[in-house]
PDB file of N, CA and C in Angstrom:
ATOM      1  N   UNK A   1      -6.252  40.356  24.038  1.00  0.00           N
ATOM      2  CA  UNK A   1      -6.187  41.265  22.909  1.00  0.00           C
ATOM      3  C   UNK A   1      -5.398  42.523  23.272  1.00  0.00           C
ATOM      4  N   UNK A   2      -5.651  43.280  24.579  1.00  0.00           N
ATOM      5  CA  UNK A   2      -4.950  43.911  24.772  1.00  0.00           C
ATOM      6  C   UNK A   2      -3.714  43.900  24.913  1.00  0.00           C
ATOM      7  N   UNK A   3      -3.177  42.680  25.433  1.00  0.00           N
ATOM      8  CA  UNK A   3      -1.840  42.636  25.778  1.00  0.00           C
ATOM      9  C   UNK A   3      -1.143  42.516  24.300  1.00  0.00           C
ATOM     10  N   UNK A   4      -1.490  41.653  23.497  1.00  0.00           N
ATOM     11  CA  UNK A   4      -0.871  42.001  21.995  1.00  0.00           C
ATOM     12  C   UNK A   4      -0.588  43.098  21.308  1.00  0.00           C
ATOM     13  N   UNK A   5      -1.863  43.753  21.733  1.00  0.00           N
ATOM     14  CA  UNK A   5      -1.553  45.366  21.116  1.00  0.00           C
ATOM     15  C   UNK A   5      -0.254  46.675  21.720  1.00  0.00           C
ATOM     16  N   UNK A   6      -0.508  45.911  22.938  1.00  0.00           N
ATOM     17  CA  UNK A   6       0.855  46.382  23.563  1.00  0.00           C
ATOM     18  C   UNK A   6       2.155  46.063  23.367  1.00  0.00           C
ATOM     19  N   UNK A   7       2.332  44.684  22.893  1.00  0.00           N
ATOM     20  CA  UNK A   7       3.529  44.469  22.777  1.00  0.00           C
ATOM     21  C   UNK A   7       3.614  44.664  21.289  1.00  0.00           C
ATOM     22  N   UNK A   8       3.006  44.876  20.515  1.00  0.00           N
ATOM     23  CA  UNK A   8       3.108  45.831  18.927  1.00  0.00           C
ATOM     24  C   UNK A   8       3.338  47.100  19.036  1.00  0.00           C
ATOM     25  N   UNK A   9       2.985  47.650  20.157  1.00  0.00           N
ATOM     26  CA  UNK A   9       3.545  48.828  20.027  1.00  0.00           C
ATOM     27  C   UNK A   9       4.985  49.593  20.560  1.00  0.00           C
ATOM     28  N   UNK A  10       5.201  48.569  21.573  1.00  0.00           N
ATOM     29  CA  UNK A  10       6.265  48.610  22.007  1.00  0.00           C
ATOM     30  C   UNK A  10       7.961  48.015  20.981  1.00  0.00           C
ATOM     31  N   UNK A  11       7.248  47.437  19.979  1.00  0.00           N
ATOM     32  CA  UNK A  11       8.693  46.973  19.085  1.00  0.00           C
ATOM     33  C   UNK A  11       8.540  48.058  18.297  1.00  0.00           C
ATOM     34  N   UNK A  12       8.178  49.086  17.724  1.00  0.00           N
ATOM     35  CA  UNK A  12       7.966  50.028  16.948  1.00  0.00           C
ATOM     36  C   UNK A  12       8.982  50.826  16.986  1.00  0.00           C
ATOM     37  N   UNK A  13       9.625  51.084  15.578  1.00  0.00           N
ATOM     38  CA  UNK A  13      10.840  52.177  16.002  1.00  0.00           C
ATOM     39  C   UNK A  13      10.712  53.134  16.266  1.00  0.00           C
ATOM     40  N   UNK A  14      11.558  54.511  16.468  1.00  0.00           N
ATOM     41  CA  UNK A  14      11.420  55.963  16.864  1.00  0.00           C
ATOM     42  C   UNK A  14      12.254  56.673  15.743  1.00  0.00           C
ATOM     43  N   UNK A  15      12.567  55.910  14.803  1.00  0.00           N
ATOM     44  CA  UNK A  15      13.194  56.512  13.590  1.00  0.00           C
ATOM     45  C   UNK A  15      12.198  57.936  12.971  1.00  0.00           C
ATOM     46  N   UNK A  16      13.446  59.037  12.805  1.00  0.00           N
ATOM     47  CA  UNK A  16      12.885  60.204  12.093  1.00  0.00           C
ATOM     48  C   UNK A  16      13.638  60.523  11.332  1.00  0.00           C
ATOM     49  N   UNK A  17      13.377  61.099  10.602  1.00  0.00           N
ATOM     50  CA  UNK A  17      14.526  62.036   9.182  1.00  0.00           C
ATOM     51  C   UNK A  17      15.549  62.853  10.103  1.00  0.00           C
ATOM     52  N   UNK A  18      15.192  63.372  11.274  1.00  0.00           N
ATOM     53  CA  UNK A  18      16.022  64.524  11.821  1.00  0.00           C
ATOM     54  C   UNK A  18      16.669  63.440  12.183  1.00  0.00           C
ATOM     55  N   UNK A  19      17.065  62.510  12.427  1.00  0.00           N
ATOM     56  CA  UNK A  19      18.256  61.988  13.339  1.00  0.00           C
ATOM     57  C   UNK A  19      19.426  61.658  12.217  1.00  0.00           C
ATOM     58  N   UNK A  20      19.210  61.604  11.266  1.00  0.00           N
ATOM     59  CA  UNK A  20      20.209  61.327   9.982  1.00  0.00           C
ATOM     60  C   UNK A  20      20.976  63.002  10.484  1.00  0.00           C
ATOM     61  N   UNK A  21      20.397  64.409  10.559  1.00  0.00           N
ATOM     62  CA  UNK A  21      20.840  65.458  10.658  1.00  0.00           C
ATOM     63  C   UNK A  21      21.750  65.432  12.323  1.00  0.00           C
ATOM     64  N   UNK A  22      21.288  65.217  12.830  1.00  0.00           N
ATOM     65  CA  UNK A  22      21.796  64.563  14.389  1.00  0.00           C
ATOM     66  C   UNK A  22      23.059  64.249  14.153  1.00  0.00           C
ATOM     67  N   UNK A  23      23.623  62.663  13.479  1.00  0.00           N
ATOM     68  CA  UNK A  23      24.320  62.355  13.307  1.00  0.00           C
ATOM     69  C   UNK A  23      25.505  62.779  12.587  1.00  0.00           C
ATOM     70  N   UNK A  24      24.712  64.043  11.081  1.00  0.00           N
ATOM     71  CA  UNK A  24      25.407  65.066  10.463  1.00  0.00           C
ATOM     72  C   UNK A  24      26.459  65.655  11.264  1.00  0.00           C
ATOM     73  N   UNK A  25      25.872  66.415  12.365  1.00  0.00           N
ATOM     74  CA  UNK A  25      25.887  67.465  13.006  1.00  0.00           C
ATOM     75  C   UNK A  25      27.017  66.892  14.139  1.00  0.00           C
ATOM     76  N   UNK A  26      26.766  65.999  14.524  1.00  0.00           N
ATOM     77  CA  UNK A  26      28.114  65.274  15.666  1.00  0.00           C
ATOM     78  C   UNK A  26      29.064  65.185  14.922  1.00  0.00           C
ATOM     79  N   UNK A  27      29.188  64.438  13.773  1.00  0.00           N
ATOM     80  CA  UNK A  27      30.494  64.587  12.629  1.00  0.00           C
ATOM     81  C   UNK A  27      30.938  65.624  12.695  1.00  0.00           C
ATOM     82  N   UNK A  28      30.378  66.308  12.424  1.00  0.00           N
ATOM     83  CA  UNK A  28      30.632  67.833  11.807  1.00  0.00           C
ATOM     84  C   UNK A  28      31.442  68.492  13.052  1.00  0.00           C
ATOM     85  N   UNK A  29      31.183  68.356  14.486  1.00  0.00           N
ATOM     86  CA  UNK A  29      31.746  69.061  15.495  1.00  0.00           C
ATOM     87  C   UNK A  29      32.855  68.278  15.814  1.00  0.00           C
ATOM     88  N   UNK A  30      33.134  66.539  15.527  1.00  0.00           N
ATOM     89  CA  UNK A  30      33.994  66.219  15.903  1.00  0.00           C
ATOM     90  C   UNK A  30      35.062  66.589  14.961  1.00  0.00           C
ATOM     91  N   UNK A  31      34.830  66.705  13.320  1.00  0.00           N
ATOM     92  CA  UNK A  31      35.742  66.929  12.600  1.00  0.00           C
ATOM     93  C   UNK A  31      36.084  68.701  13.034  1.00  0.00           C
ATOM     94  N   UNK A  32      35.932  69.243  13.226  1.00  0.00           N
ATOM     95  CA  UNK A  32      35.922  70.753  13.574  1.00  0.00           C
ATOM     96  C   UNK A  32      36.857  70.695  15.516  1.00  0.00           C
ATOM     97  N   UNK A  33      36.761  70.096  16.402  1.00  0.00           N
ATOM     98  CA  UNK A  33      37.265  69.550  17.245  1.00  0.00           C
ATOM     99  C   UNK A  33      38.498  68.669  16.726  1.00  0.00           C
ATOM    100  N   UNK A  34      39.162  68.176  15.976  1.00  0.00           N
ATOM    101  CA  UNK A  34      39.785  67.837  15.697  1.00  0.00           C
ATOM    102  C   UNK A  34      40.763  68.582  15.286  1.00  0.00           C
ATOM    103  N   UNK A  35      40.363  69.655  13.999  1.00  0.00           N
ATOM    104  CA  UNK A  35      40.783  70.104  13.592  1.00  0.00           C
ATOM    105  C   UNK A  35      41.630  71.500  14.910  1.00  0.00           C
ATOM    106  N   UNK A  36      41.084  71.937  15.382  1.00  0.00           N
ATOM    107  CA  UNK A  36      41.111  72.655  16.576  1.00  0.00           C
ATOM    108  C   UNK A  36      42.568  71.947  17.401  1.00  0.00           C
ATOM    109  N   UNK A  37      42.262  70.824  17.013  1.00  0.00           N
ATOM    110  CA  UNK A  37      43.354  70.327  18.064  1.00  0.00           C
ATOM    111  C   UNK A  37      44.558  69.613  17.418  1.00  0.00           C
ATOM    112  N   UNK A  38      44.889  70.350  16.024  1.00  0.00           N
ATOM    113  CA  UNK A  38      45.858  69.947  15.629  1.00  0.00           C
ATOM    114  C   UNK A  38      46.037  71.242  14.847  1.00  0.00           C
ATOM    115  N   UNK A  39      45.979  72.232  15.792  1.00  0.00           N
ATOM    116  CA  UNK A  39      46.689  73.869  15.384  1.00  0.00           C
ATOM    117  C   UNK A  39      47.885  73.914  16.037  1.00  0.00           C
ATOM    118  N   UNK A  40      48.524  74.236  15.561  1.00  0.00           N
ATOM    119  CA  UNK A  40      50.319  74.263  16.124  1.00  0.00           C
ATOM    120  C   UNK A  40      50.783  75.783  16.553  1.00  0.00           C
ATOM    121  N   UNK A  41      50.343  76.934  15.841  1.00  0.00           N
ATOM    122  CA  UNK A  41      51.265  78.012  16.823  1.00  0.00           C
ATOM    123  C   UNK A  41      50.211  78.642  18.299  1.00  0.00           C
ATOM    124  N   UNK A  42      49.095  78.392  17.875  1.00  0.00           N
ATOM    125  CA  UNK A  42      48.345  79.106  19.550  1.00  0.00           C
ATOM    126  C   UNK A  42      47.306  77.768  19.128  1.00  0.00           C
ATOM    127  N   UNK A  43      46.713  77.492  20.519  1.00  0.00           N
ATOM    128  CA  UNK A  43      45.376  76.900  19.722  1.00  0.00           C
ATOM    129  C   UNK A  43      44.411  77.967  20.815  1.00  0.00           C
ATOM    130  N   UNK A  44      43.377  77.695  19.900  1.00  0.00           N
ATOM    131  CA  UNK A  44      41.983  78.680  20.622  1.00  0.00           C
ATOM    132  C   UNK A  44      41.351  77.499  22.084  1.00  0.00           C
ATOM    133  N   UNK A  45      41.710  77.859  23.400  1.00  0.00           N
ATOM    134  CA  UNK A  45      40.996  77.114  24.633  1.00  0.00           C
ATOM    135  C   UNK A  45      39.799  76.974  24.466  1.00  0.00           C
ATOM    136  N   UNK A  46      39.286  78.150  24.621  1.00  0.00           N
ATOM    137  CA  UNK A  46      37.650  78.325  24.714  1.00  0.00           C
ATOM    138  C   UNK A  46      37.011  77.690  24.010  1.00  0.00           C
ATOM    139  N   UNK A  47      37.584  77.551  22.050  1.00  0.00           N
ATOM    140  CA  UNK A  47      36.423  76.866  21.709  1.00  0.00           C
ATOM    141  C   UNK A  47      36.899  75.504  21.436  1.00  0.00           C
ATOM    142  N   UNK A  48      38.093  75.084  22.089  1.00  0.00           N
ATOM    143  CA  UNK A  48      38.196  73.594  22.206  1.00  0.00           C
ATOM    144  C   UNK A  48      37.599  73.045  23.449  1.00  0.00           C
ATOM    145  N   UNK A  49      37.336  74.132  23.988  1.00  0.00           N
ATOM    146  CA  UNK A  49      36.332  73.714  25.464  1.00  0.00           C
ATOM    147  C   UNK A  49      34.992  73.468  24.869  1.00  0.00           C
ATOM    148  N   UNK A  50      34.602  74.671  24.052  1.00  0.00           N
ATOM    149  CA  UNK A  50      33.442  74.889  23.965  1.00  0.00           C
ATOM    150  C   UNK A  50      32.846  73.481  22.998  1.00  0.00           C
ATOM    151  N   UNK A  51      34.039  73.096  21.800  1.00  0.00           N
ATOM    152  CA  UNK A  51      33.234  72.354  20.835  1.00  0.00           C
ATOM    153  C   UNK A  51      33.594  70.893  21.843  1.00  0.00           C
ATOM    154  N   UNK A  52      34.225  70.539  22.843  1.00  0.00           N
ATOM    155  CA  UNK A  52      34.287  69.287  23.555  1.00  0.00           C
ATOM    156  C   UNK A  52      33.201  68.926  24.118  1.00  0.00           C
ATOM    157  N   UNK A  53      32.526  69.522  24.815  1.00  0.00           N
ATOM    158  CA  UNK A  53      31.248  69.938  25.931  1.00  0.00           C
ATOM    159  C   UNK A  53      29.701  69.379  24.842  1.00  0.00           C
ATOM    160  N   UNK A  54      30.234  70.246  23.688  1.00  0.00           N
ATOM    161  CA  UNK A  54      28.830  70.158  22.466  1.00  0.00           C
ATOM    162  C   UNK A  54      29.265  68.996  21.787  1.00  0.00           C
ATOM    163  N   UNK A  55      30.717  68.362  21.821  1.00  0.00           N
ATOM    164  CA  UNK A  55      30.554  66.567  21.000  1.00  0.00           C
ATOM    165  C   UNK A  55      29.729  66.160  22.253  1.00  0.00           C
ATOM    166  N   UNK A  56      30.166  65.797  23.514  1.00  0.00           N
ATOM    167  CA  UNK A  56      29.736  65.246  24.239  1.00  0.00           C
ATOM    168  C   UNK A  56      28.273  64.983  24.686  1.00  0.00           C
ATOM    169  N   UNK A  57      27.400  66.093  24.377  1.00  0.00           N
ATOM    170  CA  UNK A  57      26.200  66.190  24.436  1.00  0.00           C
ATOM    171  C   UNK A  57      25.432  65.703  22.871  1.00  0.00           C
ATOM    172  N   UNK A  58      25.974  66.079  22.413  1.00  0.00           N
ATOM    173  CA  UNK A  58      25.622  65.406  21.003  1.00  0.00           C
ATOM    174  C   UNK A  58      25.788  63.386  21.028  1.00  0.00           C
ATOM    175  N   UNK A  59      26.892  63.210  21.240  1.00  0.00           N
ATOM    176  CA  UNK A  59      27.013  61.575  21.731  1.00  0.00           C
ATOM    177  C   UNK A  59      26.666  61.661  22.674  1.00  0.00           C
ATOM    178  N   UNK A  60      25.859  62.167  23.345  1.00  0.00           N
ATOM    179  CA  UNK A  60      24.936  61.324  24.478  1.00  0.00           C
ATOM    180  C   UNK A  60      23.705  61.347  23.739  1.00  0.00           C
ATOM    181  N   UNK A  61      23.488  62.210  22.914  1.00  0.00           N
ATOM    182  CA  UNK A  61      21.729  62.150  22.430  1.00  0.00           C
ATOM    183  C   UNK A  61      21.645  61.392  21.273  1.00  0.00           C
ATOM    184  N   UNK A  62      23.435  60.978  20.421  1.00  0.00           N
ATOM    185  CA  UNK A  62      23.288  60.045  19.402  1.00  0.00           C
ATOM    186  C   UNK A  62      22.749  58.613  20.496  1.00  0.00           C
ATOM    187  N   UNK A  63      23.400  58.347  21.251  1.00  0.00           N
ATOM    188  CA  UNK A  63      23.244  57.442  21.808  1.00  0.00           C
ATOM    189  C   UNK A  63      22.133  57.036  22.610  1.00  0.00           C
ATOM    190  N   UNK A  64      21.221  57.951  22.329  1.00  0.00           N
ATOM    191  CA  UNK A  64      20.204  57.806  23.459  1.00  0.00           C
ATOM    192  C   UNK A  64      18.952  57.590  21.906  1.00  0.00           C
ATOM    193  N   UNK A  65      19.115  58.123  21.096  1.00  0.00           N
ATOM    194  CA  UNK A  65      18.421  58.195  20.066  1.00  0.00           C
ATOM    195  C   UNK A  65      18.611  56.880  19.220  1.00  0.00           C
ATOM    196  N   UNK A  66      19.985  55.967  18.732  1.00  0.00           N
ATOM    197  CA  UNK A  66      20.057  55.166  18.399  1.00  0.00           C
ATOM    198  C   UNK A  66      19.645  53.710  19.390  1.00  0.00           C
ATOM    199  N   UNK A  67      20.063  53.962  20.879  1.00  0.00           N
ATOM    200  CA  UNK A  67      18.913  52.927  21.458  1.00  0.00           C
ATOM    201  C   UNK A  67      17.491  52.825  21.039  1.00  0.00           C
ATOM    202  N   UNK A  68      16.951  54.228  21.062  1.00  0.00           N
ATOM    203  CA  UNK A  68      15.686  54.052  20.613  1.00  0.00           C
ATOM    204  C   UNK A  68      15.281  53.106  19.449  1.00  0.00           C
ATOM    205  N   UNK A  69      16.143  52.992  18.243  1.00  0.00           N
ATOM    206  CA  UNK A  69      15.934  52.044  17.213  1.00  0.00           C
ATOM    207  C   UNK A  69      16.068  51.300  17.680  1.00  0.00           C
ATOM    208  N   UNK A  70      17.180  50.933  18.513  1.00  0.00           N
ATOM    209  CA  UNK A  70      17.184  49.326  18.601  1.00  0.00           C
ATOM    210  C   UNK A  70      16.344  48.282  19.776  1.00  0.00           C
ATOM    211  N   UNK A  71      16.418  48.965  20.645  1.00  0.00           N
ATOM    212  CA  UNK A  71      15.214  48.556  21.878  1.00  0.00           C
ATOM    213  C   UNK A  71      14.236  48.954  21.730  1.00  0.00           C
TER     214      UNK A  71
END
């Protein structure tokens, strides 16, 4: 009995409303990173540093968050 109950709990998703905003929010920096990087007379370093660093951490936690659904 126990062992059943365990493996019911273990297929259970980790789905929340905030991760729809998660996913918002990575869009949102890559389109903004993009944009950044298709300025033609100066472009700004810092915050093409800055918004590269924050996609990257963002796709690591999309990705760590969408395993969660699926495993």
């Amino acid at each position: 009995m126990f062992l059943a109950e365990t493996a019911t709990e273990a297929v259970e998703s980790t789905y929340s409303h905030f991760d729809i905003f998660m996913l918002v929010f990575t869009i949102l920096i890559a389109a903004g990173l993009f944009r950044l990087l298709l300025q033609r007379p100066r472009k700004n370093v810092l915050a093409i540093g800055f918004s590269t660093v924050a996609l990257l951490v963002f796709l690591a936690a999309d990705y760590k968050m969408v395993s969660g659904w699926v495993w």
